[in-house]
Protein backbone atom coordinates (compact mmCIF):
# COMPACT_ATOMS: atom_id res chain seq x y z
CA UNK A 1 0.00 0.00 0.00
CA UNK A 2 2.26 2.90 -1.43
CA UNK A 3 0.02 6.36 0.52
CA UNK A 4 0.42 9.48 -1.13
CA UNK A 5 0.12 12.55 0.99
CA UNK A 6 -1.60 14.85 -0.84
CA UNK A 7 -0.15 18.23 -1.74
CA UNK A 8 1.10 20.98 0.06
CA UNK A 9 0.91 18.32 3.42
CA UNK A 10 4.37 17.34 5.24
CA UNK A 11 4.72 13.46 5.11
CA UNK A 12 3.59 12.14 8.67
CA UNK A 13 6.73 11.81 10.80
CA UNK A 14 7.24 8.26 12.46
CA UNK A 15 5.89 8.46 16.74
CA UNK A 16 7.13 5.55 19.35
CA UNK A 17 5.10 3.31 21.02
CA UNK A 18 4.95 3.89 25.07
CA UNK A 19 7.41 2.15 26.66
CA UNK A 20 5.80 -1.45 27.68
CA UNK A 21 5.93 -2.78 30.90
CA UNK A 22 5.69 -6.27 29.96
CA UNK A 23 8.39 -7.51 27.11
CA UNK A 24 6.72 -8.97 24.16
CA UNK A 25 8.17 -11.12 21.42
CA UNK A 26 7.95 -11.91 17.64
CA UNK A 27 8.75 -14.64 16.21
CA UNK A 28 11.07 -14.90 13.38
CA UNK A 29 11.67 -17.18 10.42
CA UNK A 30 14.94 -15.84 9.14
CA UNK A 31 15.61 -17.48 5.42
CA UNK A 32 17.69 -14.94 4.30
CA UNK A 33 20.45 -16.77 3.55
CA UNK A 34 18.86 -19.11 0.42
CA UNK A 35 16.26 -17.88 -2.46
CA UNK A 36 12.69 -18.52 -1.39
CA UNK A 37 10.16 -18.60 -4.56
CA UNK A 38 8.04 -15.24 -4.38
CA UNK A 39 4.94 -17.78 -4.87
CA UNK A 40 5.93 -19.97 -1.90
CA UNK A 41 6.43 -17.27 0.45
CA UNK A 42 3.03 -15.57 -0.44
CA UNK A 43 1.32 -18.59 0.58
CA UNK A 44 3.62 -19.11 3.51
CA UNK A 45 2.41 -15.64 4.85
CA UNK A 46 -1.26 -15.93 4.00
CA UNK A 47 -1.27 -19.35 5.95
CA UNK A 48 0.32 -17.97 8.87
CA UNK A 49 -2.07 -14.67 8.28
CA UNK A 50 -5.13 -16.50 8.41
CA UNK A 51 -4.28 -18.58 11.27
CA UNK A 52 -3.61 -15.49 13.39
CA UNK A 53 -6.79 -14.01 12.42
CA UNK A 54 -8.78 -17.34 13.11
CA UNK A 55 -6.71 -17.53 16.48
CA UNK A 56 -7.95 -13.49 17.26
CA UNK A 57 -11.58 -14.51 16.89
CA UNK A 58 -11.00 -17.46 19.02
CA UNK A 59 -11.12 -20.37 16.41
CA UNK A 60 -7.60 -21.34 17.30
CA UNK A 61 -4.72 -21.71 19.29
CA UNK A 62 -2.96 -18.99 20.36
CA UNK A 63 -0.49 -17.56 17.98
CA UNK A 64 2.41 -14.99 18.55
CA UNK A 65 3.45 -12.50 16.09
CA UNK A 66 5.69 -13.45 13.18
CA UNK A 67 8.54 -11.99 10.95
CA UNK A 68 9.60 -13.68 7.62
CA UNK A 69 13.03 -12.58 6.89
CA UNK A 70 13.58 -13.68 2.87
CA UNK A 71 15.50 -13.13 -0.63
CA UNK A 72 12.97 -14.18 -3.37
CA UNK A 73 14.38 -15.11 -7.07
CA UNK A 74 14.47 -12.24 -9.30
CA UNK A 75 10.73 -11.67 -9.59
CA UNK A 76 8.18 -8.73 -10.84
CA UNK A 77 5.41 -8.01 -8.43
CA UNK A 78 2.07 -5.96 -8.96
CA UNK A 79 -0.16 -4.54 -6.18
CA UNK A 80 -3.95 -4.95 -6.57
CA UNK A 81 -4.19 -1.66 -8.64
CA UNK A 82 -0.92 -1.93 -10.66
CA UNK A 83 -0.87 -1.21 -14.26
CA UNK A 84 1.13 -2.85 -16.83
CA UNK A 85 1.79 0.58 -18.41
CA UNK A 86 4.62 0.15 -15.56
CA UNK A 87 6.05 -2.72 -17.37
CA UNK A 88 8.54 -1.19 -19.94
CA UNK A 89 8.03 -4.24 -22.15
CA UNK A 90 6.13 -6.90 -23.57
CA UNK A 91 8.20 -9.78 -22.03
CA UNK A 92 9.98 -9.32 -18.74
CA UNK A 93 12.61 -11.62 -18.35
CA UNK A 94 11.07 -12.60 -14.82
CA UNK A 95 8.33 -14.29 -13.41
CA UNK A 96 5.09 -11.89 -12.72
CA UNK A 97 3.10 -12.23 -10.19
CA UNK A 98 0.17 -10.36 -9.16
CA UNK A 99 -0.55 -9.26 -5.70
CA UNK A 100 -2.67 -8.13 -3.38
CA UNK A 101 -0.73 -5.74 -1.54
CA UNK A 102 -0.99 -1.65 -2.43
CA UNK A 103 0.94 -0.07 -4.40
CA UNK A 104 2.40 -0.82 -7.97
CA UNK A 105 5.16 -2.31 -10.09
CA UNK A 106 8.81 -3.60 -7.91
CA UNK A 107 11.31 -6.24 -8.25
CA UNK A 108 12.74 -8.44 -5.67
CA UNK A 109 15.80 -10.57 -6.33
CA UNK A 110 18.54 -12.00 -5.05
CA UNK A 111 20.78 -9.47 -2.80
CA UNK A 112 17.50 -7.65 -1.59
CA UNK A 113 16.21 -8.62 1.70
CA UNK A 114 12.32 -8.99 2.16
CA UNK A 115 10.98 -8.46 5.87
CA UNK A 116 7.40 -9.73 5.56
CA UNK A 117 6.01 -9.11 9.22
CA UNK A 118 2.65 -10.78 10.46
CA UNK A 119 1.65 -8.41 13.36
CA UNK A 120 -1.64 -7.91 15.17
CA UNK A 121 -1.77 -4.32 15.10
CA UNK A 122 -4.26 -3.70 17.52
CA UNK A 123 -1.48 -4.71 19.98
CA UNK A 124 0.59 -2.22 18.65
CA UNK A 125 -1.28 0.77 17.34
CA UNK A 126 -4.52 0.53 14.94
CA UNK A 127 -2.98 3.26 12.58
CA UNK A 128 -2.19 1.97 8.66
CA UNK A 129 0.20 5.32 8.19
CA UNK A 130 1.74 4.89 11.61
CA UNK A 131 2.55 1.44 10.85
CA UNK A 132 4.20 2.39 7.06
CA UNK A 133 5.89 4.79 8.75
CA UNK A 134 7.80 2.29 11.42
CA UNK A 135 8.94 0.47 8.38
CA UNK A 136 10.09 3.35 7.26
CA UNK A 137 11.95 4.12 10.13
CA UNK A 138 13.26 0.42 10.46
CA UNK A 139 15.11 0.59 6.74
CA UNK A 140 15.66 4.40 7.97
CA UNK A 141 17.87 3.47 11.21
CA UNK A 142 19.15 0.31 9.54
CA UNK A 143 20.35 2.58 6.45
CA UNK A 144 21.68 4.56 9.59
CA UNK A 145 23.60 1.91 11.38
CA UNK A 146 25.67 1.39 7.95
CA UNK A 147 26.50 5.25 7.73
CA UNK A 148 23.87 6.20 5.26
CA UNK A 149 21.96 8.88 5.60
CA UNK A 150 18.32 7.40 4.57
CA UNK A 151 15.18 9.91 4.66
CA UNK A 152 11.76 9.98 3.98
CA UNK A 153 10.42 11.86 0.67
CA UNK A 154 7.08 14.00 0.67
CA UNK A 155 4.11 12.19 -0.84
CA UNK A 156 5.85 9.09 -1.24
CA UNK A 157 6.64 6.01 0.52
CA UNK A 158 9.74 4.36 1.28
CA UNK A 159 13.40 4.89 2.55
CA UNK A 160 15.39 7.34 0.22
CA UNK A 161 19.34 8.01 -0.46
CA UNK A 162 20.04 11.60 -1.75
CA UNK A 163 16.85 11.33 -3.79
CA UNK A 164 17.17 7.29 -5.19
CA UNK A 165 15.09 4.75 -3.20
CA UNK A 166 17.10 2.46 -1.54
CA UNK A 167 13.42 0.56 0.14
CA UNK A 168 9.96 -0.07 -0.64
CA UNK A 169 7.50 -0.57 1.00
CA UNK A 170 4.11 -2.26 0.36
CA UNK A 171 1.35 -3.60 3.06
CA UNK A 172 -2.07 -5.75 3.23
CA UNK A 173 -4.25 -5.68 6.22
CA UNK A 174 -6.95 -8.27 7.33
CA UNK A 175 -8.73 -7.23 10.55
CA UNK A 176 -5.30 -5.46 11.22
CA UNK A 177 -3.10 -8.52 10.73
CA UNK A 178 -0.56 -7.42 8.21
CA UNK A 179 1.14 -8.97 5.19
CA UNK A 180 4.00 -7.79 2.95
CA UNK A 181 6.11 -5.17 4.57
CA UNK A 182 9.20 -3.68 3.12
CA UNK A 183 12.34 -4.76 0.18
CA UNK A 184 15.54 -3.26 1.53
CA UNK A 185 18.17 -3.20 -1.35
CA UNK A 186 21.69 -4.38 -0.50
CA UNK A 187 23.42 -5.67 -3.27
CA UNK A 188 20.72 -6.69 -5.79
CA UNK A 189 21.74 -6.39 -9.70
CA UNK A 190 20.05 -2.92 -9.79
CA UNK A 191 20.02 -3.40 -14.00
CA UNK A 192 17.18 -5.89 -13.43
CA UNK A 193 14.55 -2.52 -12.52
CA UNK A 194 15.23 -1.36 -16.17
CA UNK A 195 12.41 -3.49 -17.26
CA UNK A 196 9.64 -1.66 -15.42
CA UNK A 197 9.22 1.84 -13.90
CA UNK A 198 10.15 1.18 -10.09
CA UNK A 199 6.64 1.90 -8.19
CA UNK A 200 5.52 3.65 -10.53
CA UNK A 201 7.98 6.25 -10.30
CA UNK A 202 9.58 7.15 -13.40
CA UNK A 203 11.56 10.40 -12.57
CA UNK A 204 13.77 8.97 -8.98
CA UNK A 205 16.22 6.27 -9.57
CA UNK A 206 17.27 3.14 -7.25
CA UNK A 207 19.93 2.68 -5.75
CA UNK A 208 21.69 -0.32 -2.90
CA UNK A 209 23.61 -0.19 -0.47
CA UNK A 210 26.52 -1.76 -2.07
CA UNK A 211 26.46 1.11 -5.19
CA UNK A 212 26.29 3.83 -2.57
CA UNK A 213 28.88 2.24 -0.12
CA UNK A 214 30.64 -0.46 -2.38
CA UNK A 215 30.87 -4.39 -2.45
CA UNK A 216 32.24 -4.97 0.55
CA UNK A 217 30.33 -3.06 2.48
CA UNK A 218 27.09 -4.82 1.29
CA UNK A 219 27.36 -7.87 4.07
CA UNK A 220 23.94 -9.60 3.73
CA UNK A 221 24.28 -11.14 6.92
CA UNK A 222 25.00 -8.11 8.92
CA UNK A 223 22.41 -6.49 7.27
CA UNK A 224 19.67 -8.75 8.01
CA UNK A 225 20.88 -8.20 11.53
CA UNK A 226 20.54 -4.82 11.81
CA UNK A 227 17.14 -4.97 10.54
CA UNK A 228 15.63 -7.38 12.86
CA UNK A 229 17.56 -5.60 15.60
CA UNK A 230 15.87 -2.12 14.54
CA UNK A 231 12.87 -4.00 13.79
CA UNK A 232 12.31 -4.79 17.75
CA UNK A 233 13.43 -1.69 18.92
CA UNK A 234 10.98 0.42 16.89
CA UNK A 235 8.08 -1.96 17.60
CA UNK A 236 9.39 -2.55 21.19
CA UNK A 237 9.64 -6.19 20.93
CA UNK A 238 12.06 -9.10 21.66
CA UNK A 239 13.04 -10.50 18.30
CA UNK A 240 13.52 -14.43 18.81
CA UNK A 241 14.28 -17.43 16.69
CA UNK A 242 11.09 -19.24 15.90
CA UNK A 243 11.28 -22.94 17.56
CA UNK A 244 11.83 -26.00 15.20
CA UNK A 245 8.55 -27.28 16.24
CA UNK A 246 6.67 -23.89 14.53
CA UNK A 247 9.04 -24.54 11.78
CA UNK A 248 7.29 -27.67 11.04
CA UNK A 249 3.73 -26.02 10.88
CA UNK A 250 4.75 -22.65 9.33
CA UNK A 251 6.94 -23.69 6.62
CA UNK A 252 5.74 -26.87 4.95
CA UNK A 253 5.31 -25.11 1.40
CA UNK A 254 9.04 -24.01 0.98
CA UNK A 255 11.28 -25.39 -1.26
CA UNK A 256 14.70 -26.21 -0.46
């Protein structure tokens, strides 16, 4: 869900939760280190979506909140109002898929890590542009941590380098339970958004972290670090490892 502020109006800023006084956790299955197929971990989420939602109106067990930590394939994605005006071709050399999350055209590929939260937001706060904007402000202090200086743009969504996205962002909600989330760009091959216009956008480039800061300063696995790290400390959670046993239910539909 890419929100536009309309214009002449200041892009929300991101505001903290109050500080809990009881820690809470969220789960997370962290696959960032192998290619999961964009198909597999669509149906991965909406499994684990519509279990929490059955488990909220009390048709289940209880479920915690969950974070899918991913690289897909390279991929083309379109949000439920996408047009294919955005595609600058005939034949992408991809797989498409069409989605229902907001927001139009992206790519996701290898090098590009995919946070894909599954969050009750009424625990958190029942606010669809407060929640964009922590995501923001995860890639935002994660893009921080690696001595970039990320921002937000007016009237557009995402995490920004000196004018070239570096994230996207794109959400679905179902009785506030989210899907999607955001695409953080470390070293994908940045040639592969030449085939369509990048959300839409035609007149900002995209960037990564490794063309801004250079190869070796593009560690995926430090990355994906930092981002679960910033992750819990703007949604004031404990980040843990999901147990082998939730493994088992959560992730029969991935390929290895």
């Amino acid at each position: 869900m890419h929100l536009l502020a309309s214009p002449g109006l200041a892009l929300p800023s991101w505001e903290p939760l109050p500080a809990r006084t009881a820690a809470r956790r969220v789960h997370v299955h962290n696959r960032w280190d192998a290619p999961i197929g964009y198909a597999d971990a669509l149906e991965w989420q909406r499994r684990l979506r519509d279990a929490r939602v059955q488990s909220l109106r009390g048709d289940g067990p209880s479920l915690p909140d969950t974070l899918l930590l991913v690289q897909h394939p390279p991929v083309y994605t379109l949000g439920t109002a996408s047009t294919l005006d955005n595609l600058r071709s005939d034949s992408v050399p991809f797989e498409l898929h069409r989605t229902e999350r907001g927001g139009e055209v992206t790519y996701h590929g290898p090098g590009q890590l995919v946070l894909y939260p599954i969050l009750d937001l009424r625990a958190y706060r029942q606010d669809v542009h407060w929640y964009m904007r922590s995501l923001e402000e995860v890639a935002l202090r994660t893009l921080g941590s690696l001595g970039l200086p990320g921002e937000r743009v007016e009237g557009l969504t995402g995490a920004w380098v000196d004018g070239a996205k570096v994230c996207a962002i794109g959400v679905k909600l179902s009785r506030w339970v989210t899907m999607h989330g955001l695409a953080l760009n470390v070293c994908p091959d940045l040639a592969h958004f030449g085939h369509i216009v990048p959300c839409g956008i035609a007149d900002r480039p995209v960037t990564s972290v490794a063309e801004l800061l250079g190869e070796d300063a593009a560690d995926l696995r430090e990355v994906q670090r930092l981002l679960l790290r910033h992750f819990g400390d703007v949604f004031s959670v404990e980040v843990v490892e999901a147990s082998e046993g939730e493994e088992e239910v959560d992730s029969q539909v991935l390929i290895s």
